[in-house]
Protein backbone atom coordinates (compact mmCIF):
# COMPACT_ATOMS: atom_id res chain seq x y z
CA UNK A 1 81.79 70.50 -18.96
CA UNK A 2 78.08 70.70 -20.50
CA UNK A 3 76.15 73.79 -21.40
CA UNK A 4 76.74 76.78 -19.18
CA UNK A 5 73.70 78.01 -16.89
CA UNK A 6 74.56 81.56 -16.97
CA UNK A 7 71.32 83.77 -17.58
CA UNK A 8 70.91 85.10 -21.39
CA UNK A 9 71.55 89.02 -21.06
CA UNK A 10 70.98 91.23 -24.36
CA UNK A 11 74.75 92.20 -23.92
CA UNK A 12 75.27 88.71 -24.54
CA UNK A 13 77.15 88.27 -28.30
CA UNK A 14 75.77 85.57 -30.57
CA UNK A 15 79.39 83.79 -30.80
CA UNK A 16 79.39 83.67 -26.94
CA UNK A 17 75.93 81.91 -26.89
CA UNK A 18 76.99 79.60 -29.76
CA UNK A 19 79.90 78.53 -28.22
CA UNK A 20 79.03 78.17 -24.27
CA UNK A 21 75.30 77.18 -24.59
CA UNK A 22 73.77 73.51 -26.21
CA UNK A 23 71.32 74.49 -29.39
CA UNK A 24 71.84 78.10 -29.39
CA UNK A 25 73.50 78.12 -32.95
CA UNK A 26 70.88 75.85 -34.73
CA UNK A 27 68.33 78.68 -33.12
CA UNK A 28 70.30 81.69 -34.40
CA UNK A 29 70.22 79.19 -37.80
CA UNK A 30 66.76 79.04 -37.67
CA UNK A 31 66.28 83.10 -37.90
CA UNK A 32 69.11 83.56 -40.54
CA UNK A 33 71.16 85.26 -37.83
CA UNK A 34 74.94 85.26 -38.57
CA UNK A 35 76.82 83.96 -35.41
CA UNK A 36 80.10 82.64 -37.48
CA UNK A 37 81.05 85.15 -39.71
CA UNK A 38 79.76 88.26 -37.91
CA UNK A 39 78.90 86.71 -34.44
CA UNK A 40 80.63 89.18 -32.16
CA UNK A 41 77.56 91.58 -32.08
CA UNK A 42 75.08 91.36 -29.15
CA UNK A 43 71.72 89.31 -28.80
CA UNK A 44 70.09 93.00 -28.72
CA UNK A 45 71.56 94.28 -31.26
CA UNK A 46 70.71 91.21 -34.01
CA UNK A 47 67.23 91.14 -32.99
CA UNK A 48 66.95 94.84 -33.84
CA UNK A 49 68.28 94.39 -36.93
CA UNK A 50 66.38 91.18 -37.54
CA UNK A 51 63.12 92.44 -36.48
CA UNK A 52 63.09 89.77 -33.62
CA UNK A 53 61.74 89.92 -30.16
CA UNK A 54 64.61 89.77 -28.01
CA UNK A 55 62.20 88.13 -25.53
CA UNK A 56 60.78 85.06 -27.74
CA UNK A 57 64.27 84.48 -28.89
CA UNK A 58 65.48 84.37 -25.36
CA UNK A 59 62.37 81.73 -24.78
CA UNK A 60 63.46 79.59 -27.69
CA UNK A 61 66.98 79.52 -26.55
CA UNK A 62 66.06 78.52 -23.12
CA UNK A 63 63.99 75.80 -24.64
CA UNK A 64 66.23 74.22 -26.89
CA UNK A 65 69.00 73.88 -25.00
CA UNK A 66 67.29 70.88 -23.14
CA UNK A 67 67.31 69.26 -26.28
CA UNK A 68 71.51 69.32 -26.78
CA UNK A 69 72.49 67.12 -23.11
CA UNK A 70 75.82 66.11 -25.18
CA UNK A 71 76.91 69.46 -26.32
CA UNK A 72 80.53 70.11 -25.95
CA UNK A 73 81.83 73.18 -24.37
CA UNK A 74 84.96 73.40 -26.96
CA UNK A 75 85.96 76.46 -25.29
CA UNK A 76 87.34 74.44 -22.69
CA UNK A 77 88.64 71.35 -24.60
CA UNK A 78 92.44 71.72 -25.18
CA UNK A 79 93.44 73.04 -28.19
CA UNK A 80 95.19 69.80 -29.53
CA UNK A 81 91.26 67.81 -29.04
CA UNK A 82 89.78 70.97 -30.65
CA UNK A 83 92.16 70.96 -33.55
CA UNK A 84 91.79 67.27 -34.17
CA UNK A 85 87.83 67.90 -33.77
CA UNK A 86 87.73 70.28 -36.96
CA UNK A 87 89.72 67.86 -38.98
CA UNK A 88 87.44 65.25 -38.38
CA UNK A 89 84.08 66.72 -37.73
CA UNK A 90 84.37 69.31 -40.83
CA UNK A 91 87.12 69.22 -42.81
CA UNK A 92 86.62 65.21 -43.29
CA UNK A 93 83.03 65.73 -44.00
CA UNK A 94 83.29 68.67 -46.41
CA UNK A 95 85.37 66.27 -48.21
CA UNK A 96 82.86 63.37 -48.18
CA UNK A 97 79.81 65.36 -48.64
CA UNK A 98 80.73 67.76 -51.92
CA UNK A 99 81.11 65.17 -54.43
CA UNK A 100 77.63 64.09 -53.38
CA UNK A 101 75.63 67.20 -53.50
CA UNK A 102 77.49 67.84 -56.71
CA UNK A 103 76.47 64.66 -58.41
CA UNK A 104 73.19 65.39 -57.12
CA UNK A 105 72.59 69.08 -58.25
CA UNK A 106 74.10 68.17 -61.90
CA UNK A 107 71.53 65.28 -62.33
CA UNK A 108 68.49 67.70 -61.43
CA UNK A 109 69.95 70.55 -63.65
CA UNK A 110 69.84 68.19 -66.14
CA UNK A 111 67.04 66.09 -65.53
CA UNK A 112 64.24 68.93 -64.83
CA UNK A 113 66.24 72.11 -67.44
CA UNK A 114 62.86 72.80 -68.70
CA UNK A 115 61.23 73.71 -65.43
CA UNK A 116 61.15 77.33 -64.20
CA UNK A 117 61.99 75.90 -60.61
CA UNK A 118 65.19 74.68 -61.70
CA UNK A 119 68.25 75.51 -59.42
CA UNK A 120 70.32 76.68 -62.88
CA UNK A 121 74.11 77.14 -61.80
CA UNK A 122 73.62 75.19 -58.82
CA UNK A 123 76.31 72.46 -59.91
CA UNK A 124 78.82 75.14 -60.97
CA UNK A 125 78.51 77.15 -57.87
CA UNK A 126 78.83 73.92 -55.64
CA UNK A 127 82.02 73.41 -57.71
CA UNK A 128 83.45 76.63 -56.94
CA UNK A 129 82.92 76.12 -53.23
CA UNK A 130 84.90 72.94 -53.15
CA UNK A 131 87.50 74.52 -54.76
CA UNK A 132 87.69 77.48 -52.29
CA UNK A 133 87.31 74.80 -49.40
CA UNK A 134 89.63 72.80 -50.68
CA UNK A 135 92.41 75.52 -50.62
CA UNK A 136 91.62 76.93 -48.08
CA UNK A 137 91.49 73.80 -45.55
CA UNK A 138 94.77 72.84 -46.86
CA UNK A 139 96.16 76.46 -45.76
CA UNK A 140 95.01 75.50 -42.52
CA UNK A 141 96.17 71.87 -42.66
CA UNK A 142 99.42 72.41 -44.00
CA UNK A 143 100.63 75.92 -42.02
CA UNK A 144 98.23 77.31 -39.56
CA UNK A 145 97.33 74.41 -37.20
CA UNK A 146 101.27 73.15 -37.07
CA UNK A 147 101.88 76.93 -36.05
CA UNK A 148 99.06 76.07 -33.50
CA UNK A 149 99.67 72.74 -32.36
CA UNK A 150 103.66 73.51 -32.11
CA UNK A 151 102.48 76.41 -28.94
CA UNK A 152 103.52 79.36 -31.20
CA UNK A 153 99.71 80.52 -31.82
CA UNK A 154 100.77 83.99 -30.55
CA UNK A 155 102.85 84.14 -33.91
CA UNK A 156 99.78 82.93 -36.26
CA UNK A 157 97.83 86.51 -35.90
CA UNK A 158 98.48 87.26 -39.93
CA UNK A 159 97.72 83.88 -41.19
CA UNK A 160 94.64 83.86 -38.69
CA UNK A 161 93.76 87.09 -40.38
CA UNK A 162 93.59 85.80 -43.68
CA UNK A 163 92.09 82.50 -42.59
CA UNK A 164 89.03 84.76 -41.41
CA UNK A 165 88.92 87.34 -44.17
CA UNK A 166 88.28 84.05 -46.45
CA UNK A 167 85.40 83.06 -43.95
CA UNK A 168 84.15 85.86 -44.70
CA UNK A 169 83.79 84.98 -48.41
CA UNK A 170 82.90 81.65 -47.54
CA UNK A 171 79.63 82.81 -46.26
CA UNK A 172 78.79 85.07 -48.87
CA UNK A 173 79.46 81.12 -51.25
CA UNK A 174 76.73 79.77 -48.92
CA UNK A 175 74.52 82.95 -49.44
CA UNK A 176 74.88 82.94 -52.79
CA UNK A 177 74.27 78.46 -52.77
CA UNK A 178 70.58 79.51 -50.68
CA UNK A 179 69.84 81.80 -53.46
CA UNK A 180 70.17 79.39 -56.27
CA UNK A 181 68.41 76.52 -54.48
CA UNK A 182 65.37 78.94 -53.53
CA UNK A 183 66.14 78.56 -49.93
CA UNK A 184 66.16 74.59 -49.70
CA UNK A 185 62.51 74.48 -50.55
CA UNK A 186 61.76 72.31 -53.33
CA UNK A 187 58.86 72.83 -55.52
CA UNK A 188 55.65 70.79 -54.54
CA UNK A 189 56.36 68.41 -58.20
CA UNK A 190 60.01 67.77 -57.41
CA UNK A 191 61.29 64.54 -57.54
CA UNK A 192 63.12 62.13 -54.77
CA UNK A 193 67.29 63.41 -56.03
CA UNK A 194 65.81 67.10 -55.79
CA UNK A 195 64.41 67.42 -52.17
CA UNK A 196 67.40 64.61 -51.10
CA UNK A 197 69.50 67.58 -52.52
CA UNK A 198 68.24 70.51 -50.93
CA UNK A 199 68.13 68.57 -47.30
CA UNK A 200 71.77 67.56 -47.59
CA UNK A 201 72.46 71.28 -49.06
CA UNK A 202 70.51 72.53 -45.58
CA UNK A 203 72.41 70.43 -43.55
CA UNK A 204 75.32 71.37 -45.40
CA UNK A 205 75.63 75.22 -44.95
CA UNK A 206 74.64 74.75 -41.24
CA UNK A 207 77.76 72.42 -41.05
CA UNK A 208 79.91 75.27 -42.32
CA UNK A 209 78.44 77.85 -40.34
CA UNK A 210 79.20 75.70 -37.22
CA UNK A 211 82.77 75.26 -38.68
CA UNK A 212 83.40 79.08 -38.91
CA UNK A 213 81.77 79.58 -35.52
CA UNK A 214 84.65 77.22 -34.13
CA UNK A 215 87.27 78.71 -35.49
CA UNK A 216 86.40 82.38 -35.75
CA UNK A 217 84.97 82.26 -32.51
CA UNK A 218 87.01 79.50 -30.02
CA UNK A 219 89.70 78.18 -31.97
CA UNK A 220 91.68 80.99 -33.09
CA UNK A 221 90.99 83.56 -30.10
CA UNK A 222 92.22 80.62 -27.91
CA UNK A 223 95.44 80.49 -30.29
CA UNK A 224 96.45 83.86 -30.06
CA UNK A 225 96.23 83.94 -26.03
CA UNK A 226 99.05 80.61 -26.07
């Protein structure tokens, strides 16, 4: 099934919107607001806290959406196609794209040191988020999704639990990676590596954001219930 037609209400939580309607988390992306980590709070509510108009953000949801005809409504794929979508669209690519942006952020370090614009720590910090992805996917890999895939979700709520608490620091790791690379703007004299860096680090932390958003918000809700 495509994108759902249902009218946007301000009761409406982020995750919901995220999950059931094409473009709706690259929106909420676009204002900084949190629909993977701390989605289950209503449209209302995050554009109070955002200092949004619920209105305009309404508009610019309705808009987009036009833009997304091959979204997937993975809230009604079946768990095994879900499960085998994470591996491939995220964990797979996490995988591929880490050593990358690593190599990349240790040549500018190096390369530009003198420069006040430098993204100092960046390489270090991208280390320590492989690391933490790297455990925890394999958690996943190697204990939750057999638990899943084997129909005994109903028995995963405490690894689920911890899967989610680490989420949780996961985002604060993609925080912190925004801080140090001055929100993905590079300065006006920065060189080809350095804004080829800061896209892929954009395009990056959106691609983990959507991969919490799956699993905080469809994937693990949808366990529980088998």
């Amino acid at each position: 099934m495509t994108t759902t037609t249902d009218p946007i209400t301000p009761r409406t939580t982020l995750s919901d919107l995220a999950a059931t309607r094409a473009g709706a988390s690259r929106v909420f992306y676009r204002h900084g607001l949190d629909f993977c980590c701390h989605g289950r709070v209503s449209l209302a509510d995050a554009c109070v806290a955002k200092a949004i108009a619920l209105d305009d953000l309404v508009r610019e949801l309705e808009a987009e959406q036009p833009a997304h005809a091959d979204f997937r409504r993975w809230d009604e794929q079946p768990i095994p196609q879900l499960v085998e979508h994470v591996l491939e669209r995220f964990h797979a690519a996490h995988r591929a794209e880490l050593p990358r942006l690593h190599e990349m952020a240790a040549k500018v370090e190096r390369v530009h040191a003198e420069k006040s614009s430098c993204p100092r720590g960046l390489a270090a910090h991208l280390q320590h988020i492989a690391e933490e992805l790297e455990a925890h996917m394999q958690k996943e890999e190697q204990v939750l999704f057999p638990l899943i895939l084997s129909g005994r979700g109903r028995m995963a709520s405490v690894p689920i639990q911890v899967m989610e608490e680490e989420h949780v620091d996961h985002g604060r790791n993609l925080d912190r990676l925004r801080e140090l690379a001055h929100g993905f703007a590079p300065p006006a004299d920065a060189c080809g590596t350095w804004r080829a860096l800061y896209l892929g680090l954009a395009e990056f932390d959106e691609e983990v954001r959507q991969h919490i958003h799956l699993e905080n918000n469809v994937l693990f809700p949808r366990a529980l219930r088998t």
